[in-house]
N, C-alpha and C. Protein backbone atom coordinates (compact mmCIF):
# COMPACT_ATOMS: atom_id res chain seq x y z
N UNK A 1 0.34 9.40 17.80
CA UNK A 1 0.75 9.17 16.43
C UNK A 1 -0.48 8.86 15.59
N UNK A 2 -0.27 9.34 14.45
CA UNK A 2 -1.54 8.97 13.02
C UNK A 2 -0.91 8.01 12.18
N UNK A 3 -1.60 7.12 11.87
CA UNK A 3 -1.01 6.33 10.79
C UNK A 3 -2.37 6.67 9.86
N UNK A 4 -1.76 6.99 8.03
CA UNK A 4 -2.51 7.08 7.57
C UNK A 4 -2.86 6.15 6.32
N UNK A 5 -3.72 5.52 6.13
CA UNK A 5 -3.98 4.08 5.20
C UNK A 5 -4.62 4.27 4.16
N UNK A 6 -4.16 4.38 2.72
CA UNK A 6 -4.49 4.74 1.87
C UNK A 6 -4.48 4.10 0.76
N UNK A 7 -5.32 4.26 -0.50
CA UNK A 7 -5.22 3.31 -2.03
C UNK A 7 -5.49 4.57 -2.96
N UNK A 8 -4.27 4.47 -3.63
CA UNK A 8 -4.78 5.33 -4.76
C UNK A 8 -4.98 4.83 -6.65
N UNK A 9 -6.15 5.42 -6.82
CA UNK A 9 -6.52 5.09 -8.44
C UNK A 9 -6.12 6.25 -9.45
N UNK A 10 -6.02 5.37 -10.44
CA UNK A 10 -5.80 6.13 -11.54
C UNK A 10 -7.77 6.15 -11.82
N UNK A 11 -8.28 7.19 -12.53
CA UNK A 11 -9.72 7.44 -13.13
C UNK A 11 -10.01 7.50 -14.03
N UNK A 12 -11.38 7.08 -14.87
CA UNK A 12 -11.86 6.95 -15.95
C UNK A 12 -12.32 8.65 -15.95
N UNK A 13 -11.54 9.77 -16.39
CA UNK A 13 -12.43 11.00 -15.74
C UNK A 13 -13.32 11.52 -16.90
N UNK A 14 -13.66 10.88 -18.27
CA UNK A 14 -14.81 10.87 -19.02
C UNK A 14 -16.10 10.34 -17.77
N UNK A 15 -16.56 9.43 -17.25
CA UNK A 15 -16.97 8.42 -16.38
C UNK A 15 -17.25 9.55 -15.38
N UNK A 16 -15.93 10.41 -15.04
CA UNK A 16 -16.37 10.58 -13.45
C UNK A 16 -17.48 11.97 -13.72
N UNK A 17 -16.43 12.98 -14.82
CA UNK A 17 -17.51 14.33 -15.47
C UNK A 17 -19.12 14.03 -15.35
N UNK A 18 -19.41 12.66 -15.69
CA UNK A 18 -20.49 12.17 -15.77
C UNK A 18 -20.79 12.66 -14.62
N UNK A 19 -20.38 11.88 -13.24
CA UNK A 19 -21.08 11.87 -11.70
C UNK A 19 -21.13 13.34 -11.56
N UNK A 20 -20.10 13.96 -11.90
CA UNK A 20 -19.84 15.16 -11.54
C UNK A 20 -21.37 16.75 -11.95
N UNK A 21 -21.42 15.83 -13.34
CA UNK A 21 -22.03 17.10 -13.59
C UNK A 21 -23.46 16.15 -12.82
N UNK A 22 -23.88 14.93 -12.95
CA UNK A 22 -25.17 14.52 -12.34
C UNK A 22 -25.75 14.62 -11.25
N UNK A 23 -24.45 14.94 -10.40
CA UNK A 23 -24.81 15.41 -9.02
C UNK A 23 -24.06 16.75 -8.30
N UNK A 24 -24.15 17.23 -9.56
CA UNK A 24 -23.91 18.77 -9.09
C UNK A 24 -22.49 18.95 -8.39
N UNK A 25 -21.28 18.03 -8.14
CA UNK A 25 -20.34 17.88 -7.07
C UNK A 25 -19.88 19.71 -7.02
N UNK A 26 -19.52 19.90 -6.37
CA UNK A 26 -18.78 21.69 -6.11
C UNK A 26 -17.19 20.72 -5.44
N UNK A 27 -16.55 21.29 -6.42
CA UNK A 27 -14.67 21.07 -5.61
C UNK A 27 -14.43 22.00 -4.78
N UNK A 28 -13.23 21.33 -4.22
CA UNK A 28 -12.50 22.01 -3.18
C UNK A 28 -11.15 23.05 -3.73
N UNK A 29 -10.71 24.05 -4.25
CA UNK A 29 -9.47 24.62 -4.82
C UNK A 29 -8.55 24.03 -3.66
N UNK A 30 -7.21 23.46 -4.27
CA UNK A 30 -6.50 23.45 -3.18
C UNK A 30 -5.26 23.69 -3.72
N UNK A 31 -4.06 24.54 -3.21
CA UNK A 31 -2.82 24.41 -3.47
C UNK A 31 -1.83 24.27 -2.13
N UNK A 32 -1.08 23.17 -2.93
CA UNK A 32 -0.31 23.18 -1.97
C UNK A 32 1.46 23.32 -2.35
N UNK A 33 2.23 22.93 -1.55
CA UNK A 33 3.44 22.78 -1.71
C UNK A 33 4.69 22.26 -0.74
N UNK A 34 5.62 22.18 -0.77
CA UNK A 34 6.28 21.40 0.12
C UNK A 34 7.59 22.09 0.56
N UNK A 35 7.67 21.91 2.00
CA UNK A 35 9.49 22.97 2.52
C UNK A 35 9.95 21.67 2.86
N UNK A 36 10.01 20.43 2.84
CA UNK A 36 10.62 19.18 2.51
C UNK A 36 10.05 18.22 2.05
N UNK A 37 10.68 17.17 0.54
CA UNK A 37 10.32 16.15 0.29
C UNK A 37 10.17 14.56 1.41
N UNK A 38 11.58 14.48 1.92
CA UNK A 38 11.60 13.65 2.75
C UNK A 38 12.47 13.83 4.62
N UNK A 39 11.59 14.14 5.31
CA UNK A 39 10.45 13.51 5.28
C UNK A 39 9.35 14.84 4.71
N UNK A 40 8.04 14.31 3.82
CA UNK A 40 7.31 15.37 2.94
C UNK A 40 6.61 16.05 4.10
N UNK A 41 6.52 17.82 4.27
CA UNK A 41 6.44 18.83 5.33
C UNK A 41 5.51 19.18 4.01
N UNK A 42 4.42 19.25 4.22
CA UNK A 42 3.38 20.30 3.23
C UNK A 42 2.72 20.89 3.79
N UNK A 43 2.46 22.20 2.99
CA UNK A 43 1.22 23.11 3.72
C UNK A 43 0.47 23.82 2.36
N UNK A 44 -0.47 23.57 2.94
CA UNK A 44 -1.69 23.18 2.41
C UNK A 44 -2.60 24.59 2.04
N UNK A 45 -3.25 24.78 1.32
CA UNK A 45 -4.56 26.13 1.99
C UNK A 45 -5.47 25.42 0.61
N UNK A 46 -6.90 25.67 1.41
CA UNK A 46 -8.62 25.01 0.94
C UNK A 46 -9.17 26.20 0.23
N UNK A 47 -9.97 26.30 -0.75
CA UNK A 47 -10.10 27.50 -0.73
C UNK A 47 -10.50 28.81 -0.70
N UNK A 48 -9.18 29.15 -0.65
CA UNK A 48 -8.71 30.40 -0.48
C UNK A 48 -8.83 30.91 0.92
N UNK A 49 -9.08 29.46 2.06
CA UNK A 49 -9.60 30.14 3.22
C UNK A 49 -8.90 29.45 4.66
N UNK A 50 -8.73 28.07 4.19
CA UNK A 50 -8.33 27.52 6.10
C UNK A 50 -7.03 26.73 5.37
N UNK A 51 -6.25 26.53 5.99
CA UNK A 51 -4.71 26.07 5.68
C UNK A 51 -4.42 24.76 6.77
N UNK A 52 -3.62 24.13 6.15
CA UNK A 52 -3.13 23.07 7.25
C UNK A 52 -1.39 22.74 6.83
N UNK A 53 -0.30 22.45 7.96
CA UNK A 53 0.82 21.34 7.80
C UNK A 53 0.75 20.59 7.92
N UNK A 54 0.92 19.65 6.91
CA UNK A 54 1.11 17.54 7.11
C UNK A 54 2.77 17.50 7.16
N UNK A 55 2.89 16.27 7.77
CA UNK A 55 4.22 15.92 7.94
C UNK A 55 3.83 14.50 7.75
N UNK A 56 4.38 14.08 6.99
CA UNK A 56 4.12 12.52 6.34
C UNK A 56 5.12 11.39 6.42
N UNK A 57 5.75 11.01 6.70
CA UNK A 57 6.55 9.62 6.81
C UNK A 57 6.64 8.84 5.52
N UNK A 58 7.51 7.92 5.38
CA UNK A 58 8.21 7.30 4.60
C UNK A 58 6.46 5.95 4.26
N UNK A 59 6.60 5.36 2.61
CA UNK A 59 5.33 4.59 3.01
C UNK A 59 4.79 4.87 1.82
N UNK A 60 4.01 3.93 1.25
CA UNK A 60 3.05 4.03 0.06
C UNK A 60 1.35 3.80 0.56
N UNK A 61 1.41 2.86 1.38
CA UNK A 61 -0.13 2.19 1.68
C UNK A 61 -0.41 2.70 3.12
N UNK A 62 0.78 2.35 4.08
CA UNK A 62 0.91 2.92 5.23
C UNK A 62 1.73 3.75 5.43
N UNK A 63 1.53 4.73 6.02
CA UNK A 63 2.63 5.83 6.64
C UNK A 63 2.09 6.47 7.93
N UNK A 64 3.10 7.36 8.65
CA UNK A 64 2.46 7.80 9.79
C UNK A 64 1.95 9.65 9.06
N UNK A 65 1.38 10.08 9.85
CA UNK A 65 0.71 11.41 9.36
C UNK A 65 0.66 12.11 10.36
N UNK A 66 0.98 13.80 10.47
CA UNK A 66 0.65 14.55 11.11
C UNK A 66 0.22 15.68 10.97
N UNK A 67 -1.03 16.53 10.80
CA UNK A 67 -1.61 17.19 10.33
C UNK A 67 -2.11 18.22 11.15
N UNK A 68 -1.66 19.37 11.23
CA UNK A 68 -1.99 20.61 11.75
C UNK A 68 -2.72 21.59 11.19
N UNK A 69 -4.00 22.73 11.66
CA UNK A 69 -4.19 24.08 10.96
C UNK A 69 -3.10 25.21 11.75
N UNK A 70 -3.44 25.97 10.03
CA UNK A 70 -2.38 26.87 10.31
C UNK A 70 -2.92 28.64 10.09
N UNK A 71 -2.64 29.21 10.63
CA UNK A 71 -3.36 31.04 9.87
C UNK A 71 -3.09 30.90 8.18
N UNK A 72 -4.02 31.41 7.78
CA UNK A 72 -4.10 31.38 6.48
C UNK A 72 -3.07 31.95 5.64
N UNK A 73 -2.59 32.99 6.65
CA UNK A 73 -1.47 34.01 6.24
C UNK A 73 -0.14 33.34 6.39
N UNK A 74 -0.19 32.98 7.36
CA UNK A 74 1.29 32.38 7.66
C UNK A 74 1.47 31.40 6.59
N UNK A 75 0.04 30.39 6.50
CA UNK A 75 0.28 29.22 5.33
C UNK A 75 0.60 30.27 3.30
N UNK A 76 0.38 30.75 3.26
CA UNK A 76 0.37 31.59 2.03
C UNK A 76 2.15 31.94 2.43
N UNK A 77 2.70 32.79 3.46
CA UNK A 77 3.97 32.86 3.43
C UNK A 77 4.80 31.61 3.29
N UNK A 78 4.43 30.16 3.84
CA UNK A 78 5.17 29.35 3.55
C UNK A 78 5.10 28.74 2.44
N UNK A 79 3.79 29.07 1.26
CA UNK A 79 4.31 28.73 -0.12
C UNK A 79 4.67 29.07 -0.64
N UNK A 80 5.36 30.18 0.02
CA UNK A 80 6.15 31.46 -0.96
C UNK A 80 7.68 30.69 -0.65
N UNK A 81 7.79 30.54 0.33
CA UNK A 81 9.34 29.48 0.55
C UNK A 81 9.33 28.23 -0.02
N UNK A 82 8.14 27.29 -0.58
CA UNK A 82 7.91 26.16 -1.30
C UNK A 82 8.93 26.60 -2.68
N UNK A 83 9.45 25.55 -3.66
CA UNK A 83 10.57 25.34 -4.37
C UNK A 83 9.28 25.33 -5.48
N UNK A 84 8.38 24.75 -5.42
CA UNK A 84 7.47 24.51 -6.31
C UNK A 84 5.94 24.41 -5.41
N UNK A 85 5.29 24.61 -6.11
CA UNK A 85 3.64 24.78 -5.90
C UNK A 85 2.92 23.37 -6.79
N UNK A 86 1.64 23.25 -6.18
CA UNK A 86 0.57 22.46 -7.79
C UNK A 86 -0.62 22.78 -6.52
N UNK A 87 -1.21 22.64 -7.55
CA UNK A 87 -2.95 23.30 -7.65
C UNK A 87 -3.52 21.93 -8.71
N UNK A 88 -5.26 21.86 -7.36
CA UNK A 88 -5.85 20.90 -7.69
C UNK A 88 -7.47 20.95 -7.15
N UNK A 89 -8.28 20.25 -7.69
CA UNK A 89 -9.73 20.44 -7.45
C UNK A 89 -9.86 19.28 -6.77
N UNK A 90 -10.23 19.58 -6.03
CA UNK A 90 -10.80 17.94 -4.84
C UNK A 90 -12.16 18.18 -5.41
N UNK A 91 -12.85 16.90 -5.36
CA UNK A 91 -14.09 16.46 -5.47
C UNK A 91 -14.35 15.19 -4.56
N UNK A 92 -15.21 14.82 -4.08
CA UNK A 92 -15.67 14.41 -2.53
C UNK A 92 -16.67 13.76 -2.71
N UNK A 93 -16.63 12.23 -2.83
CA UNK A 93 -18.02 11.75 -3.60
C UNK A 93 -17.71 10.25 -3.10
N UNK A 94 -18.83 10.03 -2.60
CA UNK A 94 -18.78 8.20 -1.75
C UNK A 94 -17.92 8.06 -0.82
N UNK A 95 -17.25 8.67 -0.03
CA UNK A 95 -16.07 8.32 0.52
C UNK A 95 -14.69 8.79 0.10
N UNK A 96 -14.65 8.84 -1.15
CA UNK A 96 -13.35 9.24 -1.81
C UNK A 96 -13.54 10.41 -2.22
N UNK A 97 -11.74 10.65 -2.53
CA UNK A 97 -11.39 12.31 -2.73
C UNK A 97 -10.73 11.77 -3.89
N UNK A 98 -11.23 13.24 -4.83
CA UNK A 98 -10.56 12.73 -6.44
C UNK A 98 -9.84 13.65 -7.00
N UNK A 99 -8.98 13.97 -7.25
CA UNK A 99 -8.29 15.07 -7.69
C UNK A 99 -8.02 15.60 -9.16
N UNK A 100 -8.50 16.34 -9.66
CA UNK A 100 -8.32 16.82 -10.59
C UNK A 100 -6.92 18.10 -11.11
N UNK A 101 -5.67 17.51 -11.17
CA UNK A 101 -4.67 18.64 -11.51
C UNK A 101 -4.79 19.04 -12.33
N UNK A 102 -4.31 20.56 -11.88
CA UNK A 102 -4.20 21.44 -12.81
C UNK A 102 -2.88 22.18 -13.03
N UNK A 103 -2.64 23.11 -14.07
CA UNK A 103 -1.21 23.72 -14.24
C UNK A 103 -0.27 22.54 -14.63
N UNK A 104 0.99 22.89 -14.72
CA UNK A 104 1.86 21.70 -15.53
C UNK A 104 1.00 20.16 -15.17
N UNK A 105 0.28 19.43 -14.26
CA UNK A 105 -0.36 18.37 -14.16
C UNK A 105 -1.11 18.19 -15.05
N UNK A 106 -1.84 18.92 -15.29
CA UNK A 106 -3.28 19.00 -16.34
C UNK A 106 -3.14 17.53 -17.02
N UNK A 107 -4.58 17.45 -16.60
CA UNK A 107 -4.77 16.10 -17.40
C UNK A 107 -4.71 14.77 -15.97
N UNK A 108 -4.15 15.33 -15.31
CA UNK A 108 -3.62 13.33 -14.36
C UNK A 108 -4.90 13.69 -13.58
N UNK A 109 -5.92 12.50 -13.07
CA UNK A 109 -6.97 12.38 -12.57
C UNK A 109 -6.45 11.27 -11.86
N UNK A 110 -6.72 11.63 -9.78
CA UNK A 110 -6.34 10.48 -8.89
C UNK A 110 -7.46 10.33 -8.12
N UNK A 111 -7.91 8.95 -7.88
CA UNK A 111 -9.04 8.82 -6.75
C UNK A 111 -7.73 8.47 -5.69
N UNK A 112 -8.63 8.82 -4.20
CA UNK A 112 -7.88 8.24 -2.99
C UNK A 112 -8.86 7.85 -2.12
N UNK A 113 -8.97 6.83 -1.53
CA UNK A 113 -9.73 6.31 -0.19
C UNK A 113 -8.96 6.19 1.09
N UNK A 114 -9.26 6.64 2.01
CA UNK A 114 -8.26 6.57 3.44
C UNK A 114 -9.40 5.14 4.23
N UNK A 115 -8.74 4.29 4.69
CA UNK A 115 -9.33 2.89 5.16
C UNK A 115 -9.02 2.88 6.74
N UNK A 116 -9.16 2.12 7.66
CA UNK A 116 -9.39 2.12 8.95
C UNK A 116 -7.90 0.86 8.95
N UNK A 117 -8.16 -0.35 7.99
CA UNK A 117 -6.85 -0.86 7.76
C UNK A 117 -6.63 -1.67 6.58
N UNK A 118 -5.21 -2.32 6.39
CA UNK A 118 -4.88 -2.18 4.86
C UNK A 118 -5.56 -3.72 3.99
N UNK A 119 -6.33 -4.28 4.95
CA UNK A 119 -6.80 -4.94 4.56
C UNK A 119 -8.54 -4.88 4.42
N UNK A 120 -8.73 -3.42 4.97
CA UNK A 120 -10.44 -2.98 4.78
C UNK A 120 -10.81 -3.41 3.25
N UNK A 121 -12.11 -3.89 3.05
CA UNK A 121 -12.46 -4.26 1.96
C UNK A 121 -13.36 -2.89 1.43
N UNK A 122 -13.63 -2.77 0.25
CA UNK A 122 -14.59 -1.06 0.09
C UNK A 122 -14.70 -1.48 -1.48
N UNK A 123 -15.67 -0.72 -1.51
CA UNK A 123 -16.30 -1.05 -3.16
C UNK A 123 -15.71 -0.18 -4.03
N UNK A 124 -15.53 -0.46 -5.37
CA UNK A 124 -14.95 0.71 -6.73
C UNK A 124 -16.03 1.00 -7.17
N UNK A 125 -16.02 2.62 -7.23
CA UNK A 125 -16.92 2.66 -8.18
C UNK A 125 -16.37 2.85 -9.89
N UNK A 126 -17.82 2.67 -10.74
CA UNK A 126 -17.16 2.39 -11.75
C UNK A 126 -16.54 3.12 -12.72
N UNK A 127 -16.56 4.54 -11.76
CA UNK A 127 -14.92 5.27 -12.75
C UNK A 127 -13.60 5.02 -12.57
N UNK A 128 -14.07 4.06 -10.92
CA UNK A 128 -12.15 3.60 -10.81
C UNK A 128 -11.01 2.73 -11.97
N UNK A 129 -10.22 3.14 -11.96
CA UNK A 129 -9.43 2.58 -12.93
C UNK A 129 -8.51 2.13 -12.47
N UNK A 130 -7.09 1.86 -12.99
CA UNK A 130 -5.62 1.15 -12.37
C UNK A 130 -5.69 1.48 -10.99
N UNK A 131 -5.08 0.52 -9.89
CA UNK A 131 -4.65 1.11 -9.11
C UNK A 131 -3.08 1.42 -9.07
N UNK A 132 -2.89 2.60 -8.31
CA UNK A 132 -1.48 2.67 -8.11
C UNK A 132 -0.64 2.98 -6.78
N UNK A 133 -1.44 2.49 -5.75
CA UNK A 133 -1.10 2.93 -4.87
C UNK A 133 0.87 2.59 -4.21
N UNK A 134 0.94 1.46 -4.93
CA UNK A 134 2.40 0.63 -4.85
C UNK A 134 3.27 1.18 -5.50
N UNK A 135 3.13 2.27 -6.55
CA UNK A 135 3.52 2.93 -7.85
C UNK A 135 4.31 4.28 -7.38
N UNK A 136 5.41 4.53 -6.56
CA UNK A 136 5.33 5.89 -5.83
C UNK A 136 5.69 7.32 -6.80
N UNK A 137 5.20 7.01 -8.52
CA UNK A 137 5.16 7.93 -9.28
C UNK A 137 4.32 8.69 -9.00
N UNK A 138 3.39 8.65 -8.23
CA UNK A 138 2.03 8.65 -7.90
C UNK A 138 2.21 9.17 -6.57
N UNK A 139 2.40 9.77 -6.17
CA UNK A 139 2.45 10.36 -4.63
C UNK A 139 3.05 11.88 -4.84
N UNK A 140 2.33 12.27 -4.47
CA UNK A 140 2.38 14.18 -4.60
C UNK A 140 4.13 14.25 -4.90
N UNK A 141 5.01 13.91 -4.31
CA UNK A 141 5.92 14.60 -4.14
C UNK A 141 6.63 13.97 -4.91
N UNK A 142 6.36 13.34 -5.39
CA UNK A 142 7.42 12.42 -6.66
C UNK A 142 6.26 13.67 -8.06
N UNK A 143 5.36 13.70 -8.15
CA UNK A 143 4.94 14.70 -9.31
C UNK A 143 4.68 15.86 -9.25
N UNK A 144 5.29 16.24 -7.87
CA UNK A 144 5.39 17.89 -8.20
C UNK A 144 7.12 18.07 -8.42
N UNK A 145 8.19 17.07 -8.43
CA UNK A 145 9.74 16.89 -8.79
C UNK A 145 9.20 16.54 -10.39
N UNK A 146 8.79 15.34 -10.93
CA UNK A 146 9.73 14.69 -12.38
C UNK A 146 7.77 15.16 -12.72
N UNK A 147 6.82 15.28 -12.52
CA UNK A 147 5.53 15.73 -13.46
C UNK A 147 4.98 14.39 -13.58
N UNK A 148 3.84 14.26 -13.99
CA UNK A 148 3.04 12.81 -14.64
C UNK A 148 4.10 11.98 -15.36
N UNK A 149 3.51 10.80 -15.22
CA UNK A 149 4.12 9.43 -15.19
C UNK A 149 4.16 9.63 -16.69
N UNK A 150 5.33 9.17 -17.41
CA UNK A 150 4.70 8.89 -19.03
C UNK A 150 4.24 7.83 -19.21
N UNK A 151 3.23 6.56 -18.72
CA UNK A 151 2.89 5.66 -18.86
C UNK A 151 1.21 5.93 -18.71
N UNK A 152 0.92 7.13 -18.42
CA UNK A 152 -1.02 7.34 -18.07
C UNK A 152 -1.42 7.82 -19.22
């Protein structure tokens, strides 16, 4: 079994453009989508090239995780059975993965840190903003159903 331990931020992404363009970051394209919310079954593809299924468990901070690669092809046929899609730019900087959505998201900017446990201590940097990890508006599968929070 995986348990996976996580905090997620809301971002200053004026702040982060900064890091971004200062150190050159290159994103990751990623789309994904889901053949169940609960428990959330996603598959994944990087891009345009290696694919994976997560199977995720119930959980905001902790949950269990299971994460497979998949043929690239096969993963492309199963987002064709996905109800809905979203597309997003990973960026990969200190430790954390930051996401930049795009398409109906446009605009919501999320940092995420994965921790060893839920009481690991780890530094912000200073584009971090709110956290929301307790917030489950904020978890892929609650905003690829109802879209960004109207409160960001």
């Amino acid at each position: 079994m995986s348990l996976e331990i996580e905090r997620k931020f809301l971002i200053d992404d004026l702040a982060f453009r900064k890091v971004v363009r200062a150190t050159n970051l290159r994103p990751t394209h990623i789309q994904q989508g889901y053949l169940s919310l609960n428990p959330a079954v996603r598959v994944r593809v990087k891009d345009r090239k290696s694919a994976f299924i997560t199977i995720k468990g119930p959980g905001l901070l902790e949950r269990k995780e299971f994460e497979y690669p998949l043929p690239y092809t096969d993963a492309c046929q199963m987002l064709d059975l996905c109800k809905q899609t979203m597309t997003k730019l990973r960026y990969r900087v200190e430790g954390w993965d930051v996401d930049e959505f795009l398409g109906s998201l446009q605009g919501l900017w999320l940092a995420e840190i994965e921790l060893k446990s839920a009481k690991e201590q780890f530094e912000r940097p200073a584009w971090i903003s709110q956290e929301v990890t307790e917030d489950k508006r904020y978890q892929n599968t609650w905003l690829i159903e109802y879209g960004i929070p109207t409160d960001t």
